[in-house]
N, C-alpha and C. Protein backbone atom coordinates (compact mmCIF):
# COMPACT_ATOMS: atom_id res chain seq x y z
N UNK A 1 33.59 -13.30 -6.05
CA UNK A 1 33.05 -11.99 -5.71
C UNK A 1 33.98 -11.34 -4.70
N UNK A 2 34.57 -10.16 -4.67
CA UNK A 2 35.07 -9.30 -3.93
C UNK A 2 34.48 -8.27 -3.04
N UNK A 3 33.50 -8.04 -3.31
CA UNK A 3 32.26 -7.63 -2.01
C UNK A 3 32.22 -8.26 -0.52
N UNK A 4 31.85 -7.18 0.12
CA UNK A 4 32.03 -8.09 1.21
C UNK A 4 30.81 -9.07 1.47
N UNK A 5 31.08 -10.29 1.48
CA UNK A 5 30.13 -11.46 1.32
C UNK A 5 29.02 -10.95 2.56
N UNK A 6 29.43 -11.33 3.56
CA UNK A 6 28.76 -11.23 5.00
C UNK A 6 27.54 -10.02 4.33
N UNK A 7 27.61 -8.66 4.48
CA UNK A 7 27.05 -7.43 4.09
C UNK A 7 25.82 -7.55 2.70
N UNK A 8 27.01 -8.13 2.44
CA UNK A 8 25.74 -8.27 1.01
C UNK A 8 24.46 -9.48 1.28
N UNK A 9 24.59 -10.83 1.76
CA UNK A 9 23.80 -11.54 2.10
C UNK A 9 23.28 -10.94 3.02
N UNK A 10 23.16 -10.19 4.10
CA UNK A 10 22.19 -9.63 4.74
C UNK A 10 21.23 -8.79 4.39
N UNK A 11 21.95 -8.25 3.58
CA UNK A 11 20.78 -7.33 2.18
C UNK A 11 20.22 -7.81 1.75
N UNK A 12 20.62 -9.07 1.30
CA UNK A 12 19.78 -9.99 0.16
C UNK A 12 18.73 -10.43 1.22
N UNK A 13 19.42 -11.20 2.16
CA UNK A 13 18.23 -11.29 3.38
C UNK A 13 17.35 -10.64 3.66
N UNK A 14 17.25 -9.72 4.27
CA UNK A 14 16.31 -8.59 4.24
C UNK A 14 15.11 -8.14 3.36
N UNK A 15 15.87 -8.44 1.93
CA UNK A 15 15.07 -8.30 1.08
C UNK A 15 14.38 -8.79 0.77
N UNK A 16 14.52 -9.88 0.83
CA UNK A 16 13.91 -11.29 0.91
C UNK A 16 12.69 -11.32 1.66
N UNK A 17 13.14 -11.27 3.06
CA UNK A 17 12.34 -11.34 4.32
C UNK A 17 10.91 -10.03 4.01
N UNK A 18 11.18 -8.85 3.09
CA UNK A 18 10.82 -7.95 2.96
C UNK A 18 9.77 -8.37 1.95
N UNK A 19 10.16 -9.17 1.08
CA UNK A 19 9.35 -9.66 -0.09
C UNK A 19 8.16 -10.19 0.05
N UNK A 20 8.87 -11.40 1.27
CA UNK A 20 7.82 -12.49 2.32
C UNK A 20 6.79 -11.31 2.88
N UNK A 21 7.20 -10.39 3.09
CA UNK A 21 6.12 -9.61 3.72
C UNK A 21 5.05 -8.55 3.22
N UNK A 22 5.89 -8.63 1.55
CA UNK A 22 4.75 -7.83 0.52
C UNK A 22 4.00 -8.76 0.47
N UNK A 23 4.26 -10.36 0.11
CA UNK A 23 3.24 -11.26 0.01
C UNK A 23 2.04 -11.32 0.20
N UNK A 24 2.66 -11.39 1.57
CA UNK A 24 1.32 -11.47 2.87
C UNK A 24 0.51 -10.02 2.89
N UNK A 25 0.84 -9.27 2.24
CA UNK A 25 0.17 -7.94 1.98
C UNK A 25 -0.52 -7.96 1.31
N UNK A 26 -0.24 -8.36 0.11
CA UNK A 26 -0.94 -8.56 -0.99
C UNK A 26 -1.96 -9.61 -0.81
N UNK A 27 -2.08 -10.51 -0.42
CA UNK A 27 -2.88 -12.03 -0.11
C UNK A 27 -3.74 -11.64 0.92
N UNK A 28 -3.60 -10.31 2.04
CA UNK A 28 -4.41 -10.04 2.87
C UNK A 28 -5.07 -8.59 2.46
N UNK A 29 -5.32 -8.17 0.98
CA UNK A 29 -5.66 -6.97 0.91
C UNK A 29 -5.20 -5.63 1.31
N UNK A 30 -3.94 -5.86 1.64
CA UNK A 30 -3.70 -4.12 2.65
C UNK A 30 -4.21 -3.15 1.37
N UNK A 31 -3.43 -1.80 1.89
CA UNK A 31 -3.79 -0.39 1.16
C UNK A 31 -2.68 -0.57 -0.04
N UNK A 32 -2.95 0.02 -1.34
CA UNK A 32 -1.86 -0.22 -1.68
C UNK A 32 -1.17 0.62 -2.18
N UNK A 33 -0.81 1.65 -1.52
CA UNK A 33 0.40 2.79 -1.05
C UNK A 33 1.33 2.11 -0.19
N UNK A 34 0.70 1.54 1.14
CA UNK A 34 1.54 0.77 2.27
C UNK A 34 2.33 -0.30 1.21
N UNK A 35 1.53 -1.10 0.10
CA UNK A 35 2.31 -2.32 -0.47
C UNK A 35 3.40 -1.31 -1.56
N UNK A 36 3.27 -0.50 -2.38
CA UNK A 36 3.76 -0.03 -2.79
C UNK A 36 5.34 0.62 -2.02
N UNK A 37 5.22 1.47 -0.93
CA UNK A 37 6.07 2.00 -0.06
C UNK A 37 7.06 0.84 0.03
N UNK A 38 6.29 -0.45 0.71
CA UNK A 38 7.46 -1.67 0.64
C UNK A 38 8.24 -2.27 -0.54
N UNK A 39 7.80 -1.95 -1.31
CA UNK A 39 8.26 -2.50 -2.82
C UNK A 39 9.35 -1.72 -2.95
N UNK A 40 9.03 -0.20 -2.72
CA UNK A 40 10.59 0.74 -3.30
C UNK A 40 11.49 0.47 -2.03
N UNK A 41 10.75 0.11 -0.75
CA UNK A 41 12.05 0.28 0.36
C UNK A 41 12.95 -1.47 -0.23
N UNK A 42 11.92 -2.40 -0.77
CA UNK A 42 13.09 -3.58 -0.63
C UNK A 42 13.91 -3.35 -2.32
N UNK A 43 13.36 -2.52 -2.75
CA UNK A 43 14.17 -2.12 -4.02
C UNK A 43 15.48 -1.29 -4.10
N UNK A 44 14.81 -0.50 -2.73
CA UNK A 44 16.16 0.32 -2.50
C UNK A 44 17.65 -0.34 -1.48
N UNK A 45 17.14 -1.23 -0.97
CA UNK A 45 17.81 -2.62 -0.53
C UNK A 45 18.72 -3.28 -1.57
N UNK A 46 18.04 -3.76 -2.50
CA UNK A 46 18.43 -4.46 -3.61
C UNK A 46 19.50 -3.87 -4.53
N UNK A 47 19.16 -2.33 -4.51
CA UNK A 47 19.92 -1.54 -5.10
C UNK A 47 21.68 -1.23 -4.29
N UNK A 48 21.25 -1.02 -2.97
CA UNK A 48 22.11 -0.98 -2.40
C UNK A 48 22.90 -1.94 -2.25
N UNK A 49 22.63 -3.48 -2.19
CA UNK A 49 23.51 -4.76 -2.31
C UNK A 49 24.46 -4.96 -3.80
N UNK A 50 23.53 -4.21 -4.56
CA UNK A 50 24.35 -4.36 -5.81
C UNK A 50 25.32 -3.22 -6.27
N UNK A 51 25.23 -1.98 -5.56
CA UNK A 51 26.36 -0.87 -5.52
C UNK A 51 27.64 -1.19 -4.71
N UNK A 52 27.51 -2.42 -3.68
CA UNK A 52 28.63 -2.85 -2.96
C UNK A 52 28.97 -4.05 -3.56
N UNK A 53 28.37 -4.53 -4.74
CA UNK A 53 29.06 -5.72 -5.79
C UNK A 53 29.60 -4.83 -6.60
N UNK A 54 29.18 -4.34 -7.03
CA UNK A 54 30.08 -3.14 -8.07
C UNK A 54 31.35 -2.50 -7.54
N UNK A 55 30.82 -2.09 -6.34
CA UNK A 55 32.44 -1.01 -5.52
C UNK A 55 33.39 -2.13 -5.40
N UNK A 56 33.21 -3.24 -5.00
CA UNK A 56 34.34 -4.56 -5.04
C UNK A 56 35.16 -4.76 -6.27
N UNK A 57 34.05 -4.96 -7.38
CA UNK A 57 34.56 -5.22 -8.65
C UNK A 57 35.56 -3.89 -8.93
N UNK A 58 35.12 -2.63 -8.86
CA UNK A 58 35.91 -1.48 -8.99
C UNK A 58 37.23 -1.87 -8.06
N UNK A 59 36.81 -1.80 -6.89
CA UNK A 59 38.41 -1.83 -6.28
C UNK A 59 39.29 -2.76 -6.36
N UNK A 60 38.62 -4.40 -6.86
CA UNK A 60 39.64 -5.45 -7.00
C UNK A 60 39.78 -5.93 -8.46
N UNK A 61 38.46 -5.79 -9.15
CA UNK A 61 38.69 -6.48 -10.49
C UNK A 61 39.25 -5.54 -11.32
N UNK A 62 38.66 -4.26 -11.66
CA UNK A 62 38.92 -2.97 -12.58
C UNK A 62 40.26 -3.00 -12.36
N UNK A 63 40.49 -2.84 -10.69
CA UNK A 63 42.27 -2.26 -10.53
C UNK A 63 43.10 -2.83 -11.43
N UNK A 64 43.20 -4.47 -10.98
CA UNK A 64 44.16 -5.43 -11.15
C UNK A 64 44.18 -5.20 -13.07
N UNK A 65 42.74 -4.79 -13.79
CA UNK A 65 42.98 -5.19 -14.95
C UNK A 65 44.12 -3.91 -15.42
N UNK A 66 43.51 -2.64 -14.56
CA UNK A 66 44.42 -1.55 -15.16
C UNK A 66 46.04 -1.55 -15.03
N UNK A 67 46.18 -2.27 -13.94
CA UNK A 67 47.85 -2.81 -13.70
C UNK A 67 48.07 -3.30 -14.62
N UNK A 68 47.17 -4.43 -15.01
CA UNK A 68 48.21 -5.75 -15.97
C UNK A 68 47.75 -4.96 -17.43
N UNK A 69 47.11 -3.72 -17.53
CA UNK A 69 46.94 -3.81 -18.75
C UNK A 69 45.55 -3.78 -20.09
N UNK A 70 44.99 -4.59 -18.92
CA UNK A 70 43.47 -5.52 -19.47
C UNK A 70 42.23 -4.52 -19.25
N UNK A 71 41.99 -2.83 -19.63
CA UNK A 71 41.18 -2.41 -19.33
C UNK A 71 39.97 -2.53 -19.77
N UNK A 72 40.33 -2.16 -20.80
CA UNK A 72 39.15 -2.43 -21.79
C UNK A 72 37.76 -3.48 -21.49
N UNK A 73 38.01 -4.76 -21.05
CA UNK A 73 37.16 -5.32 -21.22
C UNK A 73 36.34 -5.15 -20.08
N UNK A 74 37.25 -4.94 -18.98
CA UNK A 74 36.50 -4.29 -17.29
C UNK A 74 35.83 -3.16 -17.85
N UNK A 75 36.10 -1.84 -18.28
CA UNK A 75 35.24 -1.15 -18.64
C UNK A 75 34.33 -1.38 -19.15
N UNK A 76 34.38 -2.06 -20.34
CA UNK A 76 33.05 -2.10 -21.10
C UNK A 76 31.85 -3.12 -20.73
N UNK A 77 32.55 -4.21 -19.45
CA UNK A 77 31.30 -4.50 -18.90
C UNK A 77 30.51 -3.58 -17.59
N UNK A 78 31.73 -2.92 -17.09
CA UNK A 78 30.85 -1.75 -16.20
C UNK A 78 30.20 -1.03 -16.91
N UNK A 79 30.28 -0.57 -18.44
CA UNK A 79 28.95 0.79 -19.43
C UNK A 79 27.95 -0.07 -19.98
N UNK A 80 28.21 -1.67 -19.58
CA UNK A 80 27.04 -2.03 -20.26
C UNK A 80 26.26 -2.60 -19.00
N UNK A 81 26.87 -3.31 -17.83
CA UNK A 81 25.86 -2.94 -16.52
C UNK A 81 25.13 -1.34 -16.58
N UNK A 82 25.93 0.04 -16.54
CA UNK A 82 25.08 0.84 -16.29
C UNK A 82 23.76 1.26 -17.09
N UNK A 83 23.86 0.59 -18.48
CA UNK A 83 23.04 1.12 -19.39
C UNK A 83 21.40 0.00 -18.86
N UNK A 84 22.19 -1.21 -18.18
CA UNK A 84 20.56 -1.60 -17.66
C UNK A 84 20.02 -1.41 -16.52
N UNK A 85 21.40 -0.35 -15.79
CA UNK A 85 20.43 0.07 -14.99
C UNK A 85 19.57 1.11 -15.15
N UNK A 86 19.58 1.76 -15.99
CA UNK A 86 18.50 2.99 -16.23
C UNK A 86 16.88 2.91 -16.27
């Protein structure tokens, strides 16, 4: 992985830690707008850890393939990541 490691595990962390805490939301009845609200904030977490796996792959994997040549196959796994992210 070419991402910056450190950055991204803290995201993941977070998210995590964030998850642990819908749990306990859910298991203690809260409102569930408040459980909901947490769901998109650790989603939007999640999202964000995986736009800085992608920007890596762009700047180190994509590059190197377009130097040597090898585009094609870097592209077509970046249009078929984007198509699941929709």
């Amino acid at each position: 992985m070419k991402a910056n490691k450190e950055s991204v595990l803290r995201l993941i962390k977070t998210a995590r830690g964030q998850l642990d805490g819908i749990e306990r939301m859910i298991e203690d009845d809260r409102y569930c707008v408040d459980i909901s609200t947490q769901l998109l904030s650790t989603q939007a977490i999640l999202n964000k850890a995986n736009r800085e796996i992608l920007k890596g792959h762009v700047e180190h994997c994509v590059k190197e393939a377009i130097l040597t040549g090898d585009v094609d196959v870097k592209l077509n796994e970046i249009l078929m990541l984007m198509d699941k992210m929709k």
